[in-house]
PDB file of N, CA and C in Angstrom:
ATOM      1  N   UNK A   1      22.040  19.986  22.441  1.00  0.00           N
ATOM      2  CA  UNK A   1      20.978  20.455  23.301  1.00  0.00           C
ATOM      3  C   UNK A   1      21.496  20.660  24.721  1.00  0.00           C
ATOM      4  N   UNK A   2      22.508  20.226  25.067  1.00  0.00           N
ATOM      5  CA  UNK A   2      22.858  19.920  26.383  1.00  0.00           C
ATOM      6  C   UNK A   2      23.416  21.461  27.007  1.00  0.00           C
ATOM      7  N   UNK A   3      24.296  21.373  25.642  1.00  0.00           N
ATOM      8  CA  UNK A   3      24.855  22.956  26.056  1.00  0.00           C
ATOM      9  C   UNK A   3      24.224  23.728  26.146  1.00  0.00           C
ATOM     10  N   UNK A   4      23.133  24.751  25.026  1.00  0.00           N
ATOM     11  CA  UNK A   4      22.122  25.118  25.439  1.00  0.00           C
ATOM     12  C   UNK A   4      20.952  24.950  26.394  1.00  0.00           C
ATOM     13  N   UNK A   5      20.820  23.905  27.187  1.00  0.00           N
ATOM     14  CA  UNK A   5      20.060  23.734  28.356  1.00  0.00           C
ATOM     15  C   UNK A   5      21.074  23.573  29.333  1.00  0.00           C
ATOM     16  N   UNK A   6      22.171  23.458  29.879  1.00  0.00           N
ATOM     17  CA  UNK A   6      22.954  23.810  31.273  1.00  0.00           C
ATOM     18  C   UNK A   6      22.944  25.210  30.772  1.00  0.00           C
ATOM     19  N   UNK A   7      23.419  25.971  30.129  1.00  0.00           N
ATOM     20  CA  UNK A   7      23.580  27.397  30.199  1.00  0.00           C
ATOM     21  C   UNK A   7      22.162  28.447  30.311  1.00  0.00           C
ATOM     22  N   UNK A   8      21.171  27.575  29.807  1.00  0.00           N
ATOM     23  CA  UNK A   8      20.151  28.153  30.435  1.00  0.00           C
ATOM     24  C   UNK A   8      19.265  27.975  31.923  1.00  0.00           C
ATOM     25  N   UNK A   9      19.952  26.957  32.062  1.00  0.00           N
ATOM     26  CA  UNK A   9      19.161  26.491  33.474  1.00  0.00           C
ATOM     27  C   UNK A   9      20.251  26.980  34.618  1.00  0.00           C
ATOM     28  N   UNK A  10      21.602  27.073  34.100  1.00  0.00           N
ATOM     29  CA  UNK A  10      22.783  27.489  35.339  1.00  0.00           C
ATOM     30  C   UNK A  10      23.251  29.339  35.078  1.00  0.00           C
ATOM     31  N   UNK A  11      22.747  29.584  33.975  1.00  0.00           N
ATOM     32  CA  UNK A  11      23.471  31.194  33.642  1.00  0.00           C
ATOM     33  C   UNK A  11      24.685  30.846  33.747  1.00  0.00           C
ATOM     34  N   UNK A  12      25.553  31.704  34.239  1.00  0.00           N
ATOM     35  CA  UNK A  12      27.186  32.363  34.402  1.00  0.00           C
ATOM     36  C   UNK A  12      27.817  30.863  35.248  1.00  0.00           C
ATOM     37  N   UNK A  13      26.909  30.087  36.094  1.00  0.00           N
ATOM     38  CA  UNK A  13      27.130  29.346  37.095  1.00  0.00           C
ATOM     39  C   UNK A  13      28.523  28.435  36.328  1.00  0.00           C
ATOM     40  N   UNK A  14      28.023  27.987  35.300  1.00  0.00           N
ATOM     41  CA  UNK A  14      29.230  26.939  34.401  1.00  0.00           C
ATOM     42  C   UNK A  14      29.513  27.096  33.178  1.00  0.00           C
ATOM     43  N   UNK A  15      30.644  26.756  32.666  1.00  0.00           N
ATOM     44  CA  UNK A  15      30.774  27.542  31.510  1.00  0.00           C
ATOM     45  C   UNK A  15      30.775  25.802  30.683  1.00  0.00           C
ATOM     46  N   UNK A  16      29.366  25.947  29.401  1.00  0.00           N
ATOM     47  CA  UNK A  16      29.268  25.070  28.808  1.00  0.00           C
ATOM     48  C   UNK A  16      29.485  25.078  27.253  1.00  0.00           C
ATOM     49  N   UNK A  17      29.915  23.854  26.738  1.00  0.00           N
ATOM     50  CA  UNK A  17      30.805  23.201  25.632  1.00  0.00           C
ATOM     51  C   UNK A  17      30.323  22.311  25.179  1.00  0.00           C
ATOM     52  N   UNK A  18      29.839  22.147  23.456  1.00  0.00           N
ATOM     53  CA  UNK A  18      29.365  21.177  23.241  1.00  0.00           C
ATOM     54  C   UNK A  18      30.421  20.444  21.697  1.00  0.00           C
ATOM     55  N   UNK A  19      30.631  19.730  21.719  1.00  0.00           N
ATOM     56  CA  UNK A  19      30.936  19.039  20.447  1.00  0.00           C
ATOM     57  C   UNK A  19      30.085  17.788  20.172  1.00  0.00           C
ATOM     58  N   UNK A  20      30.789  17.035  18.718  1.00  0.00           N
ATOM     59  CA  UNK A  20      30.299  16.120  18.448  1.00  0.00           C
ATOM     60  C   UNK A  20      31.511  15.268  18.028  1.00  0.00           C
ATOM     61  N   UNK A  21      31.229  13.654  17.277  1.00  0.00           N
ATOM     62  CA  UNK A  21      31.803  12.926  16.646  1.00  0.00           C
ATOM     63  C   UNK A  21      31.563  12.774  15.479  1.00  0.00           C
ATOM     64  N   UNK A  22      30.463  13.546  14.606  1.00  0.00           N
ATOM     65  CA  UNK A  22      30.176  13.590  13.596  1.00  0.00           C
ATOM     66  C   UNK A  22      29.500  14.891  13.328  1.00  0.00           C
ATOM     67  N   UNK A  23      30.168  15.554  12.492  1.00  0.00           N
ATOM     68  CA  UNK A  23      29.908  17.559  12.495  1.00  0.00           C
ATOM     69  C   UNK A  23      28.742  17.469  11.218  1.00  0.00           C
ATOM     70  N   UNK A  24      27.943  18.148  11.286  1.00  0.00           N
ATOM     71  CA  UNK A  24      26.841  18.358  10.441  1.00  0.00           C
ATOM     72  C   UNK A  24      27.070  19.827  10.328  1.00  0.00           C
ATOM     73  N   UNK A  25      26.551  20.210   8.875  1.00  0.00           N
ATOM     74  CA  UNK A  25      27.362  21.630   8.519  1.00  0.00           C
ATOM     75  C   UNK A  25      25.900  22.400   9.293  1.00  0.00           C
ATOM     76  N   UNK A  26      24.625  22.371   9.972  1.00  0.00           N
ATOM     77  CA  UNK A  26      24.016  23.023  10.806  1.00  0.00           C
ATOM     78  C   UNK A  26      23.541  22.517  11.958  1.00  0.00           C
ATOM     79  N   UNK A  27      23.115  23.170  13.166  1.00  0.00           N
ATOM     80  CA  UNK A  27      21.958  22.385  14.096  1.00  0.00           C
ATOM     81  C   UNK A  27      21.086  21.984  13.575  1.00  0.00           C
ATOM     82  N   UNK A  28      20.916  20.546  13.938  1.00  0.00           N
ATOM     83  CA  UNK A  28      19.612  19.927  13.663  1.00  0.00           C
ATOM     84  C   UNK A  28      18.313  20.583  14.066  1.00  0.00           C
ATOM     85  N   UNK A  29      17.253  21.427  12.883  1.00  0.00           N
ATOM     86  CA  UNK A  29      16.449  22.242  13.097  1.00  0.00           C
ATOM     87  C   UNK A  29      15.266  21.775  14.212  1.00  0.00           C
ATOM     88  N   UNK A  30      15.241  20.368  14.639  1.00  0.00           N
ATOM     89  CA  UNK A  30      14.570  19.914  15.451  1.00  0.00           C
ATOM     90  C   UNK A  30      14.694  20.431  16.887  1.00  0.00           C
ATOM     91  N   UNK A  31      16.364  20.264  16.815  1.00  0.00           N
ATOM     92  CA  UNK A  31      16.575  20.387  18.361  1.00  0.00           C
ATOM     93  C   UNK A  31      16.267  21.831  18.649  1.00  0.00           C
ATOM     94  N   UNK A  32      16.505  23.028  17.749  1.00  0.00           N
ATOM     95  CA  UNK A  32      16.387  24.409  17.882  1.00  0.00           C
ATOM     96  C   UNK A  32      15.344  24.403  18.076  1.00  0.00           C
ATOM     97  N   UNK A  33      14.283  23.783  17.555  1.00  0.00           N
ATOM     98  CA  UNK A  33      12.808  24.154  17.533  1.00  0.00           C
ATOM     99  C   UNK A  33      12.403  23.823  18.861  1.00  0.00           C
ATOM    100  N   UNK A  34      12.451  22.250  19.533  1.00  0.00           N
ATOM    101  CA  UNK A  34      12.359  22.080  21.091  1.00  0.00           C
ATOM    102  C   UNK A  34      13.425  23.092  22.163  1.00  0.00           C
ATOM    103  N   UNK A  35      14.194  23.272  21.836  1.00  0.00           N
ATOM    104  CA  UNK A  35      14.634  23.945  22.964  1.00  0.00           C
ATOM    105  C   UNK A  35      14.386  25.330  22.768  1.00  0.00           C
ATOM    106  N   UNK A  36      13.892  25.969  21.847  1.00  0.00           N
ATOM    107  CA  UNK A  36      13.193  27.168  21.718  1.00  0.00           C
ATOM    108  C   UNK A  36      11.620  27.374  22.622  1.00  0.00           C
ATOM    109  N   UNK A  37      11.246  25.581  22.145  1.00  0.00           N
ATOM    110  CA  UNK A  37       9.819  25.550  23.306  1.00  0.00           C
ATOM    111  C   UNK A  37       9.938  25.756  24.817  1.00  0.00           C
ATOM    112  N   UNK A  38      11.358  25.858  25.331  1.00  0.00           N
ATOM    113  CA  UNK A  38      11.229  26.061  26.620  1.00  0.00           C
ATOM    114  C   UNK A  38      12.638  27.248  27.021  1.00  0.00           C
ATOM    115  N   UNK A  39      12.814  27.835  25.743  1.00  0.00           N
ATOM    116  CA  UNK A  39      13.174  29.262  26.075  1.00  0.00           C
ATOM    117  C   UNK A  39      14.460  29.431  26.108  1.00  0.00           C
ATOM    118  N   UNK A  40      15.421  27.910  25.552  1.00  0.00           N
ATOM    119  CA  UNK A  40      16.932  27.489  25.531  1.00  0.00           C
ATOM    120  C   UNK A  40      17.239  28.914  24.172  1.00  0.00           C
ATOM    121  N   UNK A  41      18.570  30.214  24.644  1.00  0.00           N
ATOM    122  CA  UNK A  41      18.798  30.637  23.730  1.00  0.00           C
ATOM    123  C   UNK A  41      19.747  29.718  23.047  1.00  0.00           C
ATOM    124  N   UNK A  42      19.464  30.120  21.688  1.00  0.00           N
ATOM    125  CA  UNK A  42      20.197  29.058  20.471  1.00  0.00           C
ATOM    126  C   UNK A  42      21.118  29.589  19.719  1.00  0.00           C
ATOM    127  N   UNK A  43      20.932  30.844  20.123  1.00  0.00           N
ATOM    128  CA  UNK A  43      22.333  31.811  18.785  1.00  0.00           C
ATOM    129  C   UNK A  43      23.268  31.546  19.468  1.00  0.00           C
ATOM    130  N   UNK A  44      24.012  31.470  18.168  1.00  0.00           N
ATOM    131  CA  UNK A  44      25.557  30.938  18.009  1.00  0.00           C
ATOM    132  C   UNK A  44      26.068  29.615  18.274  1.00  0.00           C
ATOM    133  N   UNK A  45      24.509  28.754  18.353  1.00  0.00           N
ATOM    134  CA  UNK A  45      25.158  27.268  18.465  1.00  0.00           C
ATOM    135  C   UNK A  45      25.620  26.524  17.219  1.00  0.00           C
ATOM    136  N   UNK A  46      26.468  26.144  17.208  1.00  0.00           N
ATOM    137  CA  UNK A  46      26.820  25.069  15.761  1.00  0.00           C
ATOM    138  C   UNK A  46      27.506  24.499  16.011  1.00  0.00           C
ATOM    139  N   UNK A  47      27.584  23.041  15.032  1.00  0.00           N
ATOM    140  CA  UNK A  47      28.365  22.092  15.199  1.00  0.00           C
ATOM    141  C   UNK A  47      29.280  22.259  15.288  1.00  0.00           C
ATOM    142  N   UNK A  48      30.620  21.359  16.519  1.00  0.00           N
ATOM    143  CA  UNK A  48      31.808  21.594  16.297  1.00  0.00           C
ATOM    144  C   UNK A  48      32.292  20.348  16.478  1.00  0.00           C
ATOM    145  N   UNK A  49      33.747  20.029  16.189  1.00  0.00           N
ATOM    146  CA  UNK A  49      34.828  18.281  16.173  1.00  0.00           C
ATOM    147  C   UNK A  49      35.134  18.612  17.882  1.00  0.00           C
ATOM    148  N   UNK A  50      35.264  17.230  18.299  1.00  0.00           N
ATOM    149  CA  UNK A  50      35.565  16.885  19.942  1.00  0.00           C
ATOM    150  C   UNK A  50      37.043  17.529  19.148  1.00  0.00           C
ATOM    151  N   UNK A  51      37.739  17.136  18.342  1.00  0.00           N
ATOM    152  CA  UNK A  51      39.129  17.629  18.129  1.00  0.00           C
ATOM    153  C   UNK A  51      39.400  18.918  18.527  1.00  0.00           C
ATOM    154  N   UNK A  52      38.555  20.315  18.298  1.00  0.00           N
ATOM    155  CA  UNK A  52      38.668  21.590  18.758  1.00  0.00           C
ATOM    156  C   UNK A  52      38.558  21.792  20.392  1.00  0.00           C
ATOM    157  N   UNK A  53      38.657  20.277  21.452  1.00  0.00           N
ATOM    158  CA  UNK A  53      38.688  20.637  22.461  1.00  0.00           C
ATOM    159  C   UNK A  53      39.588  19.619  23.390  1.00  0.00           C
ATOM    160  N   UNK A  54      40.396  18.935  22.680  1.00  0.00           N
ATOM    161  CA  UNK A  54      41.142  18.318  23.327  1.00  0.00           C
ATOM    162  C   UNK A  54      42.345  18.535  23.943  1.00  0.00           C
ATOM    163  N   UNK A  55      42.870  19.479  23.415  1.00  0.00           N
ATOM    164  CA  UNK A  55      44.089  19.932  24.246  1.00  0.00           C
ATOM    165  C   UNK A  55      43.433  20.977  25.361  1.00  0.00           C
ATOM    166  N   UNK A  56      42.251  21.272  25.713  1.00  0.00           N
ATOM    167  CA  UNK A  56      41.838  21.758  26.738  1.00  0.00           C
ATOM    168  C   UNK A  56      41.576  21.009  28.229  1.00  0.00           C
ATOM    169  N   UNK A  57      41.625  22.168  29.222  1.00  0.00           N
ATOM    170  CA  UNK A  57      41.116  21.431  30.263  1.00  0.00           C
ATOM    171  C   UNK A  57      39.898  21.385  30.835  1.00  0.00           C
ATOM    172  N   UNK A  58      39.075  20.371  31.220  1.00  0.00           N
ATOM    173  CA  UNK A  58      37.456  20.729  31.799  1.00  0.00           C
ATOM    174  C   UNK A  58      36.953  20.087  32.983  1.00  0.00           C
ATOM    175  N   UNK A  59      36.721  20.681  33.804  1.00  0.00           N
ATOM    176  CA  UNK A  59      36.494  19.599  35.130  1.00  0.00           C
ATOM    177  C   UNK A  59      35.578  18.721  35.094  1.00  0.00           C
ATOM    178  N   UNK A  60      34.439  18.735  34.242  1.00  0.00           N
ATOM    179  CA  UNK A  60      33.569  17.589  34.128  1.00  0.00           C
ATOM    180  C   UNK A  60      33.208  17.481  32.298  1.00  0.00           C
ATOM    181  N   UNK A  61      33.271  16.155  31.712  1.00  0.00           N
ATOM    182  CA  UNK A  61      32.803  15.754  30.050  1.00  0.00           C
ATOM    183  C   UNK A  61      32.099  14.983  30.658  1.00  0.00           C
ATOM    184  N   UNK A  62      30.776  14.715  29.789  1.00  0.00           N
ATOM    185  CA  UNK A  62      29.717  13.865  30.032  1.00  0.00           C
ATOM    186  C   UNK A  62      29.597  14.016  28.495  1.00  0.00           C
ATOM    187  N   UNK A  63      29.467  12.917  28.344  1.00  0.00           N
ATOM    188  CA  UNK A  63      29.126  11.805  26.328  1.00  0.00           C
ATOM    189  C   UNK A  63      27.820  11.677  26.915  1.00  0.00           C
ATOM    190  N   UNK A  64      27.047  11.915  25.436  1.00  0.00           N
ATOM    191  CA  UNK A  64      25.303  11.750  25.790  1.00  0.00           C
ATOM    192  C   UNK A  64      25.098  10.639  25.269  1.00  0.00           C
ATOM    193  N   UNK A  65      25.655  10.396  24.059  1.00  0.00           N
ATOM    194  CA  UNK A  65      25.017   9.042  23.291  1.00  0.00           C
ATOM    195  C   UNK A  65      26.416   8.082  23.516  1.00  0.00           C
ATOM    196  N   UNK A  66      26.304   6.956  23.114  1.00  0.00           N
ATOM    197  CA  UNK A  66      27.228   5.322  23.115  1.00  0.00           C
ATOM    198  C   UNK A  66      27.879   5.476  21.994  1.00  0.00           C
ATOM    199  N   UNK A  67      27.061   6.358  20.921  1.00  0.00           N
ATOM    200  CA  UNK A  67      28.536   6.432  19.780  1.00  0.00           C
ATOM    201  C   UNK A  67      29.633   7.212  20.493  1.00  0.00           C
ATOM    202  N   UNK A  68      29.762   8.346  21.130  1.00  0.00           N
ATOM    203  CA  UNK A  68      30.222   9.167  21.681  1.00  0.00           C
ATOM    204  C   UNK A  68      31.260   8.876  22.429  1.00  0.00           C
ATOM    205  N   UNK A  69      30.467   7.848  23.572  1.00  0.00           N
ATOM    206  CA  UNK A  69      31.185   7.326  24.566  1.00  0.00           C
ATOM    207  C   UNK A  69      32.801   6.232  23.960  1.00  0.00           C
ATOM    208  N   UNK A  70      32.314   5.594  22.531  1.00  0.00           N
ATOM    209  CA  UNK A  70      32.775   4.521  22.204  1.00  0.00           C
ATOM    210  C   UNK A  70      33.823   4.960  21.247  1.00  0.00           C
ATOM    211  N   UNK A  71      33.621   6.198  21.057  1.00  0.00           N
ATOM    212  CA  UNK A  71      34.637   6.982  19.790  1.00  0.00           C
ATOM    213  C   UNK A  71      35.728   7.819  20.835  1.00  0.00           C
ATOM    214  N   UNK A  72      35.086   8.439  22.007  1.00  0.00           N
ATOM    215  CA  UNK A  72      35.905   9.261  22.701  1.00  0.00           C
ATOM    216  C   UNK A  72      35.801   8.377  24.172  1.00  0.00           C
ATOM    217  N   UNK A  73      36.374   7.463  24.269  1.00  0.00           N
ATOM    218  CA  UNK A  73      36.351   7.093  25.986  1.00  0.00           C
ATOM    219  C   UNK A  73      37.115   7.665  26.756  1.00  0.00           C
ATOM    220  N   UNK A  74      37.809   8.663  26.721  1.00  0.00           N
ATOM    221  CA  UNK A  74      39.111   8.946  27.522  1.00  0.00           C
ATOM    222  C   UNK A  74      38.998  10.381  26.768  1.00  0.00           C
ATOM    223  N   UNK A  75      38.971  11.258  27.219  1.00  0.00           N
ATOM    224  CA  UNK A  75      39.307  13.203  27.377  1.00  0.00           C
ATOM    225  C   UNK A  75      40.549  13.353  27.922  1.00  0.00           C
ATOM    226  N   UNK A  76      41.618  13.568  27.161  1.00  0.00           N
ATOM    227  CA  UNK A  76      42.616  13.691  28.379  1.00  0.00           C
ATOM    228  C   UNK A  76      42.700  15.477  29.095  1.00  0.00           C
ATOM    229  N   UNK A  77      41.982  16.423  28.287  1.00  0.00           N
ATOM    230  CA  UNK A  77      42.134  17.442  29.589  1.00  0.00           C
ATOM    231  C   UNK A  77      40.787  16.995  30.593  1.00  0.00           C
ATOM    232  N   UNK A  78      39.903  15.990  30.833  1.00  0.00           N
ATOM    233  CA  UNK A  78      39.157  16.065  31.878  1.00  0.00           C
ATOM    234  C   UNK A  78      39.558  15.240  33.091  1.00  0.00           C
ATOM    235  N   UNK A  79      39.274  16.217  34.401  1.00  0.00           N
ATOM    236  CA  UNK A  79      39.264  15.903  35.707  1.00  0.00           C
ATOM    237  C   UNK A  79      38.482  15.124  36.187  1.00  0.00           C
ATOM    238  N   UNK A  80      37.343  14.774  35.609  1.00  0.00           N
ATOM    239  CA  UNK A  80      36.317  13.932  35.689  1.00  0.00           C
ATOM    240  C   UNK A  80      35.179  13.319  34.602  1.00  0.00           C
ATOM    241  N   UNK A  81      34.735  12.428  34.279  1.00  0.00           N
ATOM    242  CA  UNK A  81      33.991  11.905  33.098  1.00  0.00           C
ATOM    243  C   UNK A  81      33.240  11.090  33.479  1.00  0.00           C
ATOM    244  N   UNK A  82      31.652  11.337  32.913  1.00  0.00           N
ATOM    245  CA  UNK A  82      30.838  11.108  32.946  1.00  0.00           C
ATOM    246  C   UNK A  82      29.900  10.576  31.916  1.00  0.00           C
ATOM    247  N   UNK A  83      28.900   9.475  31.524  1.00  0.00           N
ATOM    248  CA  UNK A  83      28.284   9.291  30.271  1.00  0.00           C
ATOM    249  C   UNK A  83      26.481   9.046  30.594  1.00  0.00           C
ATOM    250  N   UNK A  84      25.973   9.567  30.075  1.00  0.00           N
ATOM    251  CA  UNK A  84      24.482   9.438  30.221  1.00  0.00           C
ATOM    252  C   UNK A  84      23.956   8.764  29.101  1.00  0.00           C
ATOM    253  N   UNK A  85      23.916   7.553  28.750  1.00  0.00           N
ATOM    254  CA  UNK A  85      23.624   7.005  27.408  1.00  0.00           C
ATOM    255  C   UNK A  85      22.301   7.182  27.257  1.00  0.00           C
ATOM    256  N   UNK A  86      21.858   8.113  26.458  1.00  0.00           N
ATOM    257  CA  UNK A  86      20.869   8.686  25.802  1.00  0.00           C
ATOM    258  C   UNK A  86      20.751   8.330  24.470  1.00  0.00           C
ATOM    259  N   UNK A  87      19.454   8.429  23.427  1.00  0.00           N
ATOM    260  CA  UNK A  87      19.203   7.423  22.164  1.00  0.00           C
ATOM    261  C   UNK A  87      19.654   9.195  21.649  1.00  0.00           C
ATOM    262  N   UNK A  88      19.646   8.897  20.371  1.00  0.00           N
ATOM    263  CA  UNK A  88      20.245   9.841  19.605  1.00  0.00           C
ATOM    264  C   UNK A  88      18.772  10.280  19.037  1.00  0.00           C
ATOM    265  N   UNK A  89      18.038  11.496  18.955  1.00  0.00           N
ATOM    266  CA  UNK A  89      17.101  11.795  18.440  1.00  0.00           C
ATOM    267  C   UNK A  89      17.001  11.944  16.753  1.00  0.00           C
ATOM    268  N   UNK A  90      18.261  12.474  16.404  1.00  0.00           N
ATOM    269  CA  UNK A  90      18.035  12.395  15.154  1.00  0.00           C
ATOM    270  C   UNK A  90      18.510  11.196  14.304  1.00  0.00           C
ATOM    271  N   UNK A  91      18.292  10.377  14.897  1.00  0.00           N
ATOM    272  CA  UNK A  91      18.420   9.206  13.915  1.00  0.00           C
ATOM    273  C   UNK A  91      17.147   8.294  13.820  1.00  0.00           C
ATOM    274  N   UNK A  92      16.341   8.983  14.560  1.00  0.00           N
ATOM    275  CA  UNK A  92      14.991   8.275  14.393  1.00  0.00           C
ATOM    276  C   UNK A  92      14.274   8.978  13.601  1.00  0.00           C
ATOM    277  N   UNK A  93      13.446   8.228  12.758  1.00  0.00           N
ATOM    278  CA  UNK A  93      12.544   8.468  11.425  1.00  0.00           C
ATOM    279  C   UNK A  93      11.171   8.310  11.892  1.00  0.00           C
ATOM    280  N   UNK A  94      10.697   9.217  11.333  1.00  0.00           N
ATOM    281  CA  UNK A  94       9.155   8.908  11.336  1.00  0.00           C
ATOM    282  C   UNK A  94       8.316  10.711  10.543  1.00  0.00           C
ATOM    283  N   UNK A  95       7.083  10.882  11.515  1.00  0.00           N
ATOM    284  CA  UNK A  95       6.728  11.865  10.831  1.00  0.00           C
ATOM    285  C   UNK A  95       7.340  12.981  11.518  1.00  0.00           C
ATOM    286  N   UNK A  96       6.823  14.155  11.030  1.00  0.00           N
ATOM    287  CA  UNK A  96       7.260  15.610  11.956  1.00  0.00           C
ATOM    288  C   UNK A  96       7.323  15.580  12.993  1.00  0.00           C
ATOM    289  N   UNK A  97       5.829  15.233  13.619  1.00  0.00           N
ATOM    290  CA  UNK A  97       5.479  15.201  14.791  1.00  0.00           C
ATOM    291  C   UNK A  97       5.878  13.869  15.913  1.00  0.00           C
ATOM    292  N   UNK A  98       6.330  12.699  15.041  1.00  0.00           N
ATOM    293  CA  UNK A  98       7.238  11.842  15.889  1.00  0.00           C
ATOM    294  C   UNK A  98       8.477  12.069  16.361  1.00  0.00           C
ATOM    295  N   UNK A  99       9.041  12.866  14.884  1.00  0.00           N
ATOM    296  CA  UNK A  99      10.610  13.170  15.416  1.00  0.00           C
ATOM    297  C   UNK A  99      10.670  14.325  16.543  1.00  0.00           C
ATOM    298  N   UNK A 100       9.359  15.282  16.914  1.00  0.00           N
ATOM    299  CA  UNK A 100       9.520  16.317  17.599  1.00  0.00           C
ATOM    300  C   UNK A 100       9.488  15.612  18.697  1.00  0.00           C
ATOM    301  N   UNK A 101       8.529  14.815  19.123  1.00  0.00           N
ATOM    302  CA  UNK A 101       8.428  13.813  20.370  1.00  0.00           C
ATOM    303  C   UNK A 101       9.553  13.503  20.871  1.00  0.00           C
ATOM    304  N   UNK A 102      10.312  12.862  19.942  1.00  0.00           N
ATOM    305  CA  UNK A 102      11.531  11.758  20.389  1.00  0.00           C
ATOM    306  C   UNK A 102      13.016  13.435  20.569  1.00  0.00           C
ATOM    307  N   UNK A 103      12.777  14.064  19.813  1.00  0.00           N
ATOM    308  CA  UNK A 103      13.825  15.847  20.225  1.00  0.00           C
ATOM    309  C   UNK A 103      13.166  15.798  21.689  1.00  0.00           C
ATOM    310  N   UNK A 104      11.730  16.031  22.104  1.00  0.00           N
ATOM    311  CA  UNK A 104      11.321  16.593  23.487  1.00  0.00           C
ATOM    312  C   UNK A 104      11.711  15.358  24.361  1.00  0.00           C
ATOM    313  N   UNK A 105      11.080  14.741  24.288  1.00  0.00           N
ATOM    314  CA  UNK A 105      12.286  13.248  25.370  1.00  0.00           C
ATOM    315  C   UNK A 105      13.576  13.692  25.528  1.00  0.00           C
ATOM    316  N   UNK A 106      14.347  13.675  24.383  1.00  0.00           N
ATOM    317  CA  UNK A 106      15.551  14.020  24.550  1.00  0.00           C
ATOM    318  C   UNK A 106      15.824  15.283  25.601  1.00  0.00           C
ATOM    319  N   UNK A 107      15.728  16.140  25.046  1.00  0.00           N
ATOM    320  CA  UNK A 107      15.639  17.283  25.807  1.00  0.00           C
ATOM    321  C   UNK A 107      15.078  17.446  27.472  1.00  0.00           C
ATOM    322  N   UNK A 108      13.790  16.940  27.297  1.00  0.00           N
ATOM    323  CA  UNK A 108      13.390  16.442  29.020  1.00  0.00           C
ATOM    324  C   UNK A 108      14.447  15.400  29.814  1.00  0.00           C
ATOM    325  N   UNK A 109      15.068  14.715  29.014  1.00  0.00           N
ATOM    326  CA  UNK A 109      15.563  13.872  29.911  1.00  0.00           C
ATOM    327  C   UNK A 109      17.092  14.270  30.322  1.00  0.00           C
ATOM    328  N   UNK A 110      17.398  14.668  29.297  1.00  0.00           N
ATOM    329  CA  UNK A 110      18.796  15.769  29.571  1.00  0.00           C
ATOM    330  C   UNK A 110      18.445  17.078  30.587  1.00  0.00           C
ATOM    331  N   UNK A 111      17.218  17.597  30.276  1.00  0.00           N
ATOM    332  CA  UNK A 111      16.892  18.823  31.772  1.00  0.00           C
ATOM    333  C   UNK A 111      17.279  18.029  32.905  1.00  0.00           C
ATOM    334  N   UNK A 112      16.403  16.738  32.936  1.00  0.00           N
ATOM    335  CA  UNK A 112      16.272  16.135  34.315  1.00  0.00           C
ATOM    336  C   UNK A 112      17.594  16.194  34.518  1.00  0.00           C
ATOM    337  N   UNK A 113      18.695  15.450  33.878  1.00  0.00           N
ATOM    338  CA  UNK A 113      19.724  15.155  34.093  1.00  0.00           C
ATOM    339  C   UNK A 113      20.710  16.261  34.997  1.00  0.00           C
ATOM    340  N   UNK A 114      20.951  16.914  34.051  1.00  0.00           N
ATOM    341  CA  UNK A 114      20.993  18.264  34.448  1.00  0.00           C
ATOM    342  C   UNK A 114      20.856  19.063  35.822  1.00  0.00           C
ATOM    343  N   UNK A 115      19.672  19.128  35.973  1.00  0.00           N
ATOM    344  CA  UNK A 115      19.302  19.356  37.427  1.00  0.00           C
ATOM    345  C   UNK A 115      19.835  18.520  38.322  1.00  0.00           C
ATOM    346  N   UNK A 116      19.721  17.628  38.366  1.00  0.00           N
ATOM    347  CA  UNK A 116      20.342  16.003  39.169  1.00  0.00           C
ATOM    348  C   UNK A 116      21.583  16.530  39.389  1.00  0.00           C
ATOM    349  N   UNK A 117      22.589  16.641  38.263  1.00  0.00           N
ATOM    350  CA  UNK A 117      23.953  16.691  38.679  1.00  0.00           C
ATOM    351  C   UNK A 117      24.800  17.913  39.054  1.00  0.00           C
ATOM    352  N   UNK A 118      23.790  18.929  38.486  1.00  0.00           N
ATOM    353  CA  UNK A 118      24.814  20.322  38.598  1.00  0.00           C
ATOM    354  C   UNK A 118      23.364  20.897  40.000  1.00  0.00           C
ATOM    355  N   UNK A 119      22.689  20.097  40.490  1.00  0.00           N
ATOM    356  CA  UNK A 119      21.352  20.714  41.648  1.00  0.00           C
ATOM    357  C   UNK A 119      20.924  21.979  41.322  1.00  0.00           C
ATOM    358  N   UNK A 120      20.311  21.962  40.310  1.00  0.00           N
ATOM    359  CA  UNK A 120      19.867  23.252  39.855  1.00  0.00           C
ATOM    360  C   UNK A 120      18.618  22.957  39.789  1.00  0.00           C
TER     361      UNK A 120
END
């Protein structure tokens, strides 16, 4: 979600990258569905391995969740690193409409974030 919300809230401003520590063969249809509610384009997002970005360089990584942080503590192409320990939305159970709740938290709290650090 992250990537799709800096690139929509910054345009051209930063060029954003998302991986994971655990690749799921699609986006979680949740998160598409909330960030569709506030207009995040979603084509061409899919899962990818932190491995497809490590021999790169990036001036700022920020880990959203503590698995993240605890699997990847150290980026060696980043100039700077950052972690926002955020709950993982899809690992919470409940009904439709709970798990959409706990996607929109997510998502709101990563906007906020967002704004905060890149002042947008």
């Amino acid at each position: 979600m992250a990537e799709a919300l800096l690139r929509s809230l910054a345009g051209d401003s930063y060029e954003a990258y998302s991986a994971g520590t655990d690749i799921a063969p699609v986006v979680n249809p949740f998160a598409l569905e909330v960030l569709g509610e506030v207009g995040a384009d979603t084509e061409g997002l899919h899962s990818k391995s932190l491995d497809i970005f490590m021999d790169q360089s990036f001036d700022l990584v920020i880990t959203v969740c503590d698995n993240a942080r605890q699997t990847c503590p150290f980026f060696p192409g980043a100039k700077s690193m950052d972690h926002w320990s955020l709950e993982d939305p899809a690992a919470f159970q409940g009904t439709r409409e709970e798990i959409l709740f706990k996607f929109r938290e997510s998502r709101n709290e990563i906007e906020r974030r967002i704004r905060t650090a890149f002042l947008i």
